[in-house]
C-alpha atoms as a PDB file:
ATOM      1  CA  UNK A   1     -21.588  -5.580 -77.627  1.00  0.00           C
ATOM      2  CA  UNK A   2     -23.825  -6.920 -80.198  1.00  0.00           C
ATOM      3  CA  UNK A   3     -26.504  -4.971 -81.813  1.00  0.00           C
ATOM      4  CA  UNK A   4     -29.938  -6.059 -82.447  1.00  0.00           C
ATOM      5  CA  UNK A   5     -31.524  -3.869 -84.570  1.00  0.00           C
ATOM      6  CA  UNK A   6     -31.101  -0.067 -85.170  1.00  0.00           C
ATOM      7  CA  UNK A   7     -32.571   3.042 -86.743  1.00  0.00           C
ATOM      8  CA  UNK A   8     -31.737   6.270 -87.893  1.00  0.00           C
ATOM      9  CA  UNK A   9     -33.713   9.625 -87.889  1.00  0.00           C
ATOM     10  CA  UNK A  10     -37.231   7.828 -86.918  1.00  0.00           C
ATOM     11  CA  UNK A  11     -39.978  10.460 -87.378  1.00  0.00           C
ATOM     12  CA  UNK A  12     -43.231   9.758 -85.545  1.00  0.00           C
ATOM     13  CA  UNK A  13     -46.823  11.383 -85.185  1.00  0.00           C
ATOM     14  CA  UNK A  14     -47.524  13.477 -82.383  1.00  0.00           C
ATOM     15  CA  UNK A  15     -49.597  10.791 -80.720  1.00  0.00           C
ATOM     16  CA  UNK A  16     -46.438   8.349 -81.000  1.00  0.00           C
ATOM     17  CA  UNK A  17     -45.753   6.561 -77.626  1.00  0.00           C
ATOM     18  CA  UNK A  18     -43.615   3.653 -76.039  1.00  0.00           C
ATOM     19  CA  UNK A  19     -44.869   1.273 -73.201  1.00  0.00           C
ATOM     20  CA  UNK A  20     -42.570  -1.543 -71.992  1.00  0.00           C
ATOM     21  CA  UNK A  21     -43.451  -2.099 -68.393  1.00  0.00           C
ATOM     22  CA  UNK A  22     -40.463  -4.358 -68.214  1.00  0.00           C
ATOM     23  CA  UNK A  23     -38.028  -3.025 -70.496  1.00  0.00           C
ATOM     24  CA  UNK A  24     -37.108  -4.170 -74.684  1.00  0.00           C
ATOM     25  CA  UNK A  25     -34.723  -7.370 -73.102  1.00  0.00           C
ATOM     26  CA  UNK A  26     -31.518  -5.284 -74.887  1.00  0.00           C
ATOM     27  CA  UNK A  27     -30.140  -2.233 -73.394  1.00  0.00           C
ATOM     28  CA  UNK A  28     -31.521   0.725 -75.573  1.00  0.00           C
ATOM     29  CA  UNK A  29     -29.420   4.092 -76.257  1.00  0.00           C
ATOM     30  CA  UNK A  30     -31.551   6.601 -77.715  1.00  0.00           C
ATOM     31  CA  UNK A  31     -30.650  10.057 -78.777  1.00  0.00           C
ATOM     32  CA  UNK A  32     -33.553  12.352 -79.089  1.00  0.00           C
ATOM     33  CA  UNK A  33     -33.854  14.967 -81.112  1.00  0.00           C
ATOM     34  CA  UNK A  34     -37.474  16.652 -80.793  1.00  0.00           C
ATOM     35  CA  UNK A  35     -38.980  17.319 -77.217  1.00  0.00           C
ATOM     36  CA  UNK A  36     -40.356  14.786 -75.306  1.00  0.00           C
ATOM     37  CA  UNK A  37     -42.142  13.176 -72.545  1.00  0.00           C
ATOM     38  CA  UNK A  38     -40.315  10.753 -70.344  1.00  0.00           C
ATOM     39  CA  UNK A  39     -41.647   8.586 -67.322  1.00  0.00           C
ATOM     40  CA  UNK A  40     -38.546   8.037 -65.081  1.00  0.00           C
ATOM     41  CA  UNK A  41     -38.493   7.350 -61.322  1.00  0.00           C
ATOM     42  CA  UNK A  42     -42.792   7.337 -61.132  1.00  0.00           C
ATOM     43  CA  UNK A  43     -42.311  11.181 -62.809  1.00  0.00           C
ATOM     44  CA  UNK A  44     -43.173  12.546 -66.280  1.00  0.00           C
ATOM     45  CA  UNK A  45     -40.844  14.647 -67.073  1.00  0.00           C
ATOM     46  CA  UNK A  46     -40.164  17.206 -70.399  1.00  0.00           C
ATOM     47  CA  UNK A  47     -37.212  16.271 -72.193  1.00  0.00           C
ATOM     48  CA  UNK A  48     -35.381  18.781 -74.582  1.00  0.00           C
ATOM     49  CA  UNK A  49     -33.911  17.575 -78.117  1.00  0.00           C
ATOM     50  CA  UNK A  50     -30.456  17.090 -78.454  1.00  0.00           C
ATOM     51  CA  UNK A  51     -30.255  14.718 -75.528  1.00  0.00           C
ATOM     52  CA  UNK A  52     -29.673  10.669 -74.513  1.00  0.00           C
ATOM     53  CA  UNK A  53     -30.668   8.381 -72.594  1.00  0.00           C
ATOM     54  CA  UNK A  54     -29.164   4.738 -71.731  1.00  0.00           C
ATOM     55  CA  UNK A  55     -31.640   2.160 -70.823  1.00  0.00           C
ATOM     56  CA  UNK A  56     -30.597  -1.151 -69.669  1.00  0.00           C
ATOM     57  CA  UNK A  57     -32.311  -4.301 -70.579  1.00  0.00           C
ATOM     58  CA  UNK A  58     -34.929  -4.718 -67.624  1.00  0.00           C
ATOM     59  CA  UNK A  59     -35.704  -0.919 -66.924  1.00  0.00           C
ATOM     60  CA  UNK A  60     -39.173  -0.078 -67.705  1.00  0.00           C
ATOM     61  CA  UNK A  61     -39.692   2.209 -70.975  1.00  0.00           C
ATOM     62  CA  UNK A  62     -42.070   4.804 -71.183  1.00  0.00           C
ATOM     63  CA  UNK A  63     -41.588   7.853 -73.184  1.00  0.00           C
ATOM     64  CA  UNK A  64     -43.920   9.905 -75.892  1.00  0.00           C
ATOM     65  CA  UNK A  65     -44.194  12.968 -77.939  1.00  0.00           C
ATOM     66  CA  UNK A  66     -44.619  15.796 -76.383  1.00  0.00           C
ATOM     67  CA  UNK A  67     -47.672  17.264 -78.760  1.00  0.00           C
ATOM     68  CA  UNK A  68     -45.480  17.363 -82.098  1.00  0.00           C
ATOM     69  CA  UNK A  69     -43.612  15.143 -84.495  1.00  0.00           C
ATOM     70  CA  UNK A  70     -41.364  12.747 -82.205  1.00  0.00           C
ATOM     71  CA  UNK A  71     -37.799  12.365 -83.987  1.00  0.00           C
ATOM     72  CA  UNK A  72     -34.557   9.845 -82.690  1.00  0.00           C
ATOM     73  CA  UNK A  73     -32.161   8.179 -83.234  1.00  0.00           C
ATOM     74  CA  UNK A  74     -31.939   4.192 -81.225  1.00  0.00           C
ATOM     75  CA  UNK A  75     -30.010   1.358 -80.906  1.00  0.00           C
ATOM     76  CA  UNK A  76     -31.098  -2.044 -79.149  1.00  0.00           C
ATOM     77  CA  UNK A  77     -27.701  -4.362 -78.316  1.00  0.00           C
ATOM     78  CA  UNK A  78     -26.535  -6.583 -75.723  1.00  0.00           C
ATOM     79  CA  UNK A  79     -22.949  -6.460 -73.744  1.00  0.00           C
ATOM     80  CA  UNK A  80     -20.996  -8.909 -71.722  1.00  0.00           C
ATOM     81  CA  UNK A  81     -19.194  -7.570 -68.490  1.00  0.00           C
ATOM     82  CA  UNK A  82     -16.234  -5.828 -69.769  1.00  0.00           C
ATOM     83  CA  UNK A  83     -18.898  -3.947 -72.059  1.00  0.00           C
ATOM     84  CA  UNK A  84     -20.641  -2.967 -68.774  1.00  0.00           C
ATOM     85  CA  UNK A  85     -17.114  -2.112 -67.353  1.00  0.00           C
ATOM     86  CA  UNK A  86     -16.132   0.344 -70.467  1.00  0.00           C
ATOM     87  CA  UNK A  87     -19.153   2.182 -70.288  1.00  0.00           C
ATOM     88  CA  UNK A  88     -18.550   3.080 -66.887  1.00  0.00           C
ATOM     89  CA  UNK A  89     -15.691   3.940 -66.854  1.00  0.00           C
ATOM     90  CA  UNK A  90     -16.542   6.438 -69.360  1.00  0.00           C
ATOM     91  CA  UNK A  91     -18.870   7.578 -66.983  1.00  0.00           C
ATOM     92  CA  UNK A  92     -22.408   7.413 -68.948  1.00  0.00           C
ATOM     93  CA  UNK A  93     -25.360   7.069 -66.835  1.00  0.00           C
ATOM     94  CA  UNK A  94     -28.006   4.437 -67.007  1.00  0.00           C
ATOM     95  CA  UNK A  95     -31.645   5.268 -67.175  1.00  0.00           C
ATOM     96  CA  UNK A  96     -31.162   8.675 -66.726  1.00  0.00           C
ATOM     97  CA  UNK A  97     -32.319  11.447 -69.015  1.00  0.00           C
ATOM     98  CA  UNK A  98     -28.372  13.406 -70.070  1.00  0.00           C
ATOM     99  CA  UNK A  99     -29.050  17.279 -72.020  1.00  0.00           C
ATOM    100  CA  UNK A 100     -25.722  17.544 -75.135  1.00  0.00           C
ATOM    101  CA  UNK A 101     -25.600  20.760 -76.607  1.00  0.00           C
ATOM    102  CA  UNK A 102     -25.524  19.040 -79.893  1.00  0.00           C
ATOM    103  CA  UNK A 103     -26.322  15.475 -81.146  1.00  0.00           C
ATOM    104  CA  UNK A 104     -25.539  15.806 -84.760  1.00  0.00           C
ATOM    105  CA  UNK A 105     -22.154  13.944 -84.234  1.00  0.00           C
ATOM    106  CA  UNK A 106     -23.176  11.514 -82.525  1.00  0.00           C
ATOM    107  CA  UNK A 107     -26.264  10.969 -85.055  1.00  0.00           C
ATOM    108  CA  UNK A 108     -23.495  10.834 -87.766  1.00  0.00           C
ATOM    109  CA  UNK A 109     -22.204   7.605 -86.340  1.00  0.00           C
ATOM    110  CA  UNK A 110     -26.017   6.432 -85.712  1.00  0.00           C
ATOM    111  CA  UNK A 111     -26.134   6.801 -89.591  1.00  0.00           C
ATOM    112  CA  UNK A 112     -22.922   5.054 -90.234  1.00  0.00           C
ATOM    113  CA  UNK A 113     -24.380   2.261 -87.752  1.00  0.00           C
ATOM    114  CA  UNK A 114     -27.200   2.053 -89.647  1.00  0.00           C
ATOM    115  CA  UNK A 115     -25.827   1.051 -92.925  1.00  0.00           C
ATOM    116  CA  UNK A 116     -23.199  -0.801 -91.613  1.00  0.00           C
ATOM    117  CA  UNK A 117     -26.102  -3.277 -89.638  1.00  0.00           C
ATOM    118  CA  UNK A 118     -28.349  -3.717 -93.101  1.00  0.00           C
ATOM    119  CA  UNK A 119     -25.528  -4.250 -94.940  1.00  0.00           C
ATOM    120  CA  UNK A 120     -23.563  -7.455 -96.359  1.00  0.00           C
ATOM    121  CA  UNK A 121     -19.808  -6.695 -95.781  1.00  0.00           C
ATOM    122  CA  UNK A 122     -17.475  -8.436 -95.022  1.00  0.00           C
ATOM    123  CA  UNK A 123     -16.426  -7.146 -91.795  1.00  0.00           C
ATOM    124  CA  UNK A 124     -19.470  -6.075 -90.629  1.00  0.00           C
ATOM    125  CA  UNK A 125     -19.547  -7.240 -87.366  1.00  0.00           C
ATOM    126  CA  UNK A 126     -15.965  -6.036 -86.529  1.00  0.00           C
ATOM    127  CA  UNK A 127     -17.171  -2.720 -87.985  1.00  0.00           C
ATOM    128  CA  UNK A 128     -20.334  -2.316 -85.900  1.00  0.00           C
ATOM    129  CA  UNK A 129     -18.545  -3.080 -82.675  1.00  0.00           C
ATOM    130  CA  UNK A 130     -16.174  -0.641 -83.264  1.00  0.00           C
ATOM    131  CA  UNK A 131     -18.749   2.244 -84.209  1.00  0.00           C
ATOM    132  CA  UNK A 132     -20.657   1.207 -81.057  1.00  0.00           C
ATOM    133  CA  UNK A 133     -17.326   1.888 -78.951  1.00  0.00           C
ATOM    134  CA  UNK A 134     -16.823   5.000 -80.975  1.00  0.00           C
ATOM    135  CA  UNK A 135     -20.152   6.384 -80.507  1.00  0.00           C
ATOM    136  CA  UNK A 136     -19.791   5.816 -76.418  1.00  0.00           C
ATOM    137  CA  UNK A 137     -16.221   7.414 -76.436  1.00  0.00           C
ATOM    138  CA  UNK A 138     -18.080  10.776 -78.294  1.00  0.00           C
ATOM    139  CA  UNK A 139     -20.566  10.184 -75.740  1.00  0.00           C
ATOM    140  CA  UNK A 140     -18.471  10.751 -72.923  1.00  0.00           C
ATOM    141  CA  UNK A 141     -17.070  13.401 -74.563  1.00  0.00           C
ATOM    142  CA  UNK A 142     -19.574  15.580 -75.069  1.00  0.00           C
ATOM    143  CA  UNK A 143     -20.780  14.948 -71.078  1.00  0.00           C
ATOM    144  CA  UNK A 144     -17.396  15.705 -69.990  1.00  0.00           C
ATOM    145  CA  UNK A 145     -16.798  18.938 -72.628  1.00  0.00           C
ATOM    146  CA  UNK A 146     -19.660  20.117 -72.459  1.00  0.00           C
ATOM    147  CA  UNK A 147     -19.128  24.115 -72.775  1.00  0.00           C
ATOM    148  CA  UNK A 148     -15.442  23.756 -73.449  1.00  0.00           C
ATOM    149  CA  UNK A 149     -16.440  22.101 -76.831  1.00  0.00           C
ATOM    150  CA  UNK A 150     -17.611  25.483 -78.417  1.00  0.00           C
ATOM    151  CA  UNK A 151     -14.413  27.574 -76.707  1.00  0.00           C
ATOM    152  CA  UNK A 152     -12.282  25.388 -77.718  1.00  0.00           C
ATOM    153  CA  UNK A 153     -10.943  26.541 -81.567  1.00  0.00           C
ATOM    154  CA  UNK A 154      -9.191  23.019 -81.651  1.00  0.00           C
ATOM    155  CA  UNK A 155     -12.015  20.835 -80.751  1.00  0.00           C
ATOM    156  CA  UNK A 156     -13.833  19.738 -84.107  1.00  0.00           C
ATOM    157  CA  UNK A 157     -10.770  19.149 -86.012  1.00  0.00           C
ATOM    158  CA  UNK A 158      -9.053  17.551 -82.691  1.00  0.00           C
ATOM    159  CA  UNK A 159     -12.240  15.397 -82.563  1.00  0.00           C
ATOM    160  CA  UNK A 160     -11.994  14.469 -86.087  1.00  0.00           C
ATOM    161  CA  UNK A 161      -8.717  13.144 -85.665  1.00  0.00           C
ATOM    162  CA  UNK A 162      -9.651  10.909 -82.584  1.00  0.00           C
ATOM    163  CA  UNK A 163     -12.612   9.364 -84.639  1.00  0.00           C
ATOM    164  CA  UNK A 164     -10.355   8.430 -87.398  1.00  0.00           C
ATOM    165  CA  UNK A 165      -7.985   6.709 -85.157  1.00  0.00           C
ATOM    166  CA  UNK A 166     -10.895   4.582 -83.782  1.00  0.00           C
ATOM    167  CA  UNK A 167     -12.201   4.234 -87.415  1.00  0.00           C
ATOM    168  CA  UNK A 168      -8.925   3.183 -88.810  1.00  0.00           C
ATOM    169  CA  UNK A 169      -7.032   1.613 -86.292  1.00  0.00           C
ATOM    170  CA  UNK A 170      -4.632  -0.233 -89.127  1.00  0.00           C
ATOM    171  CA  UNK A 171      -3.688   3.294 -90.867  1.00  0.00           C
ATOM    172  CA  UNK A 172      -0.142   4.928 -90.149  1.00  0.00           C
ATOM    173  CA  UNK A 173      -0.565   6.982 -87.289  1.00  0.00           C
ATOM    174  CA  UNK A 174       2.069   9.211 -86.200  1.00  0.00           C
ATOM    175  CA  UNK A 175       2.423  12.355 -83.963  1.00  0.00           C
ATOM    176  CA  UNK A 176       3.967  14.561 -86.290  1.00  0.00           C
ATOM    177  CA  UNK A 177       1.095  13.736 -89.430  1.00  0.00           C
ATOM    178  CA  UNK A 178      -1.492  14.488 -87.167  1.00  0.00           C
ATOM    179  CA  UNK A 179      -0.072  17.824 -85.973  1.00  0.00           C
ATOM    180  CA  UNK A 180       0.550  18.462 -89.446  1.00  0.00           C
ATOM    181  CA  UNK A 181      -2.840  18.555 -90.312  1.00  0.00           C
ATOM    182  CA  UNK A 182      -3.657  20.807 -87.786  1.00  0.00           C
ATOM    183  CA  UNK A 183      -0.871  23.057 -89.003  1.00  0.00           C
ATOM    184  CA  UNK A 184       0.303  22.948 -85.105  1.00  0.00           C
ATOM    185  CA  UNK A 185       3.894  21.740 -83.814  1.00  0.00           C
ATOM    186  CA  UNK A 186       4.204  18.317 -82.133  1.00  0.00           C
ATOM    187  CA  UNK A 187       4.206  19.154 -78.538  1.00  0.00           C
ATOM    188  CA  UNK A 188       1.267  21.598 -79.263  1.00  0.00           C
ATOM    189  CA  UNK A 189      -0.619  18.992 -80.368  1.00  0.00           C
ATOM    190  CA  UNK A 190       0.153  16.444 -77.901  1.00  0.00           C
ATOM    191  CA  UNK A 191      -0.573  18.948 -75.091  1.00  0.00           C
ATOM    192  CA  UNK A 192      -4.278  20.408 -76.650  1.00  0.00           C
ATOM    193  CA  UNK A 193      -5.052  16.652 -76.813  1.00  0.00           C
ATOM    194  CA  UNK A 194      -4.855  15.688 -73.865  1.00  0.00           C
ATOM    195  CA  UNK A 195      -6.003  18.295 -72.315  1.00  0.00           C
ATOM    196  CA  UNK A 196      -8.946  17.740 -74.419  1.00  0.00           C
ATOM    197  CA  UNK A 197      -9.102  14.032 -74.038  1.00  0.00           C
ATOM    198  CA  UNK A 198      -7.410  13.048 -71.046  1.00  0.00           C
ATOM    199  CA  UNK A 199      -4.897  10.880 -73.098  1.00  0.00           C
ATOM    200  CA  UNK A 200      -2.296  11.058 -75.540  1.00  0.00           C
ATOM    201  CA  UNK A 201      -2.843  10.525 -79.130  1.00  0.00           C
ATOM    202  CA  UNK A 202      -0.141   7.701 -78.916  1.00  0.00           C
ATOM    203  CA  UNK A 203      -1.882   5.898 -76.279  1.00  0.00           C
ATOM    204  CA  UNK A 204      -5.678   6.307 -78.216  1.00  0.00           C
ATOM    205  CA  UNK A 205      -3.874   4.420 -81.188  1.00  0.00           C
ATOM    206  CA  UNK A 206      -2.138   1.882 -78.771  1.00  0.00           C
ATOM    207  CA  UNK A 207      -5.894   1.696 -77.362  1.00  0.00           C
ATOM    208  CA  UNK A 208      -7.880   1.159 -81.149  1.00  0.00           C
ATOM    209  CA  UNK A 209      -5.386  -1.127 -82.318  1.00  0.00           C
ATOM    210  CA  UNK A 210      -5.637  -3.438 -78.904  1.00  0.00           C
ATOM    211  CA  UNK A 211      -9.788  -3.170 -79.020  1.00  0.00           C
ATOM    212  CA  UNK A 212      -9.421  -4.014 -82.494  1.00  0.00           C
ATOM    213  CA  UNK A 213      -7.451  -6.686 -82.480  1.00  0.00           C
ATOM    214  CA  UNK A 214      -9.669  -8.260 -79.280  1.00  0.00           C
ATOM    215  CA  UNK A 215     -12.643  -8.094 -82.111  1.00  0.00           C
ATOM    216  CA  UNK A 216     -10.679  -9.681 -84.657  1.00  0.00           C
ATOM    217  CA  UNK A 217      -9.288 -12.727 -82.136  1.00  0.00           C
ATOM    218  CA  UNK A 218     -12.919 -13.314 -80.750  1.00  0.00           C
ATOM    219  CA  UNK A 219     -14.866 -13.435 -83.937  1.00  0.00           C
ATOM    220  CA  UNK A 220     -12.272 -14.978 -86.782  1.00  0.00           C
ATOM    221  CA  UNK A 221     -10.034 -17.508 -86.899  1.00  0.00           C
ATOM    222  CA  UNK A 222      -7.423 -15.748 -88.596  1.00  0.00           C
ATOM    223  CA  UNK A 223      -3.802 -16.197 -87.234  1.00  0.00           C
ATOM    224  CA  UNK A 224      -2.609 -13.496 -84.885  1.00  0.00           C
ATOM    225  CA  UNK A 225       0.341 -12.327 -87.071  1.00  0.00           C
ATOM    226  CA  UNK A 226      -2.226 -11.825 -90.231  1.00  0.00           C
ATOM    227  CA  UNK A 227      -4.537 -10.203 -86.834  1.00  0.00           C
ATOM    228  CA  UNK A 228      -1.400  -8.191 -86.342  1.00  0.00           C
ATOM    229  CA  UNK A 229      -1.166  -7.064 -89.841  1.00  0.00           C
ATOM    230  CA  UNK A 230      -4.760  -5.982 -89.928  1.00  0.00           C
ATOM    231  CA  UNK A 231      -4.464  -4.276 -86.637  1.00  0.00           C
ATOM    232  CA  UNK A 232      -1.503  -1.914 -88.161  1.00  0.00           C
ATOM    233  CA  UNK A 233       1.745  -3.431 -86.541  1.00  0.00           C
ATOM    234  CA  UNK A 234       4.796  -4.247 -88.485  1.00  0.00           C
ATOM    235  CA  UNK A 235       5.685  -6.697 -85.754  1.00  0.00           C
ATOM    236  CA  UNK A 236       3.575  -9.413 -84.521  1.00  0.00           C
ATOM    237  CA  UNK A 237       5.407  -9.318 -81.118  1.00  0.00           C
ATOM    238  CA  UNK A 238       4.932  -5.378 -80.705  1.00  0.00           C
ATOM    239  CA  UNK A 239       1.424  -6.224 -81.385  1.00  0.00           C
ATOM    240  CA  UNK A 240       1.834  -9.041 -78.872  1.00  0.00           C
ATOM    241  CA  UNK A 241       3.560  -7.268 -76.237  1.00  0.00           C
ATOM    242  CA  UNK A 242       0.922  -4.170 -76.269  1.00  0.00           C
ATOM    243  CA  UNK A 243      -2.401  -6.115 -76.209  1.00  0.00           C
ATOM    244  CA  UNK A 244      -0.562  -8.096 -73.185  1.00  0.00           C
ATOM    245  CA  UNK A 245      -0.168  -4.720 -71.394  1.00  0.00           C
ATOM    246  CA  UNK A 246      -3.491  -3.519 -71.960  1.00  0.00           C
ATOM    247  CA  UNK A 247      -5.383  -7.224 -71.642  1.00  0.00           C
ATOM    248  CA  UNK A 248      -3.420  -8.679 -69.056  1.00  0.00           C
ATOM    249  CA  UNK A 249      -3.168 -12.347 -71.662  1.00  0.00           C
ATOM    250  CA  UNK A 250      -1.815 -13.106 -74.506  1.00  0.00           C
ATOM    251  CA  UNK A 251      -3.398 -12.888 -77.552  1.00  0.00           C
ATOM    252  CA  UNK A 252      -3.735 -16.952 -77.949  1.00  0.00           C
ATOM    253  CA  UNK A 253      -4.843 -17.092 -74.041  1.00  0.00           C
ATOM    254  CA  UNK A 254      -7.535 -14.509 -75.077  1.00  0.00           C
ATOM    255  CA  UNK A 255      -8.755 -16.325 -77.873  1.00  0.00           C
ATOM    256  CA  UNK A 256      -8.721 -19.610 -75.665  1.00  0.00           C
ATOM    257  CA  UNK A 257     -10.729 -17.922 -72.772  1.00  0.00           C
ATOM    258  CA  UNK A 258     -13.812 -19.088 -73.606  1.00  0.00           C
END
């Protein structure tokens, strides 16, 4: 996935309306946080704040305030296949109008996006890519929480941890830290997470160091035991042997695919 321009927190006039009979060319995620008018399937439709949408590339765009100040939060990227295979198997809908209960999160990471794109650093685009993966893993979350998010006591601080694992991939994870923090014992921990998640913490760091490390071998030339480093394994063959599992290649057959 490769993003083409972004904003955060756009504020509009009340007359403030989009018409693309043929789509913006990029797929579009928008989260929208004032109501709104949305043209979808030949309807208008009233859209409440605090939800997203997912347009893809070709899909045509119209949507409008709905008689007061129109406020979101967009993103316009592309993605190859296996981009089009991880959204859905997160299970996010295209074109279609999805309700949260709360979009400041997910805003959060909009903001981080934000900088990140107008910025000069030096792994910018390996940063980006990985805050666009974040923000659809908190998508899916929130879809598949839902009410459970507010009776859960653990949630927030459970979700905290997950986004720090996908935000650091190269720090020291371990089961007993993270419990720790949480003030819970290991198998407590392990068991609230995945009933949360629907994985184990061990297998979401396995998972951000792999995605990671596919970044790193696709857009540098660096060698894959410095890749390895960067990624957080103390062995370039454990790194080796787990993106094999995951990818189905080697890291050098990866970076040769194209």
């Amino acid at each position: 996935m490769i993003i083409r321009k972004t904003g955060y927190n756009h504020r509009h006039d009340s007359d403030f309306q989009i018409e693309r009979p043929h789509g913006s060319g990029d797929f579009l995620l928008l989260l929208i946080k004032s109501p709104a008018l949305f043209l979808l399937n030949g309807k208008w439709q009233k859209v409440k704040k605090e939800s997203f949408i997912l347009y893809q590339k070709d899909t045509p765009q119209f949507y409008q305030a709905d008689g007061q100040e129109f406020v979101n939060d967009w993103i316009h990227f592309t993605v190859e296949k296996e981009d089009l295979d991880f959204m859905r198997e997160l299970h996010i809908p295209f074109d279609t109008i999805v309700e949260l209960t709360d979009v400041s999160q997910l805003s959060m990471l909009v903001r981080n996006v934000c900088y990140e794109f107008y910025s000069e650093n030096f792994y910018r685009t390996e940063t980006l890519q990985n805050y666009l993966r974040l923000l659809f893993y908190k998508l899916s979350e929130k879809m598949r929480v839902g009410q459970a998010e507010t009776a859960s006591d653990h949630y927030e601080k459970m979700s905290l941890i997950r986004s720090q694992i996908y935000s650091e991939p190269q720090a020291n994870w371990e089961i007993e830290g993270m419990a720790h923090q949480l003030r819970m014992s290991r198998s407590g921990f392990e068991h609230i997470y995945r009933q949360l998640f629907g994985t184990s913490p061990i297998q979401d760091v396995i998972e951000s160091r792999v995605s990671y490390g596919e970044l790193l071998l696709s857009t540098t030339a660096l060698p894959v035991k410095q890749i390895a480093e960067i990624c957080g394994y103390k062995s370039d063959i454990h790194f080796m042997r787990q993106f094999k599992d995951r990818v189905g290649k080697t890291p050098t057959q990866y970076r040769q695919k194209g």
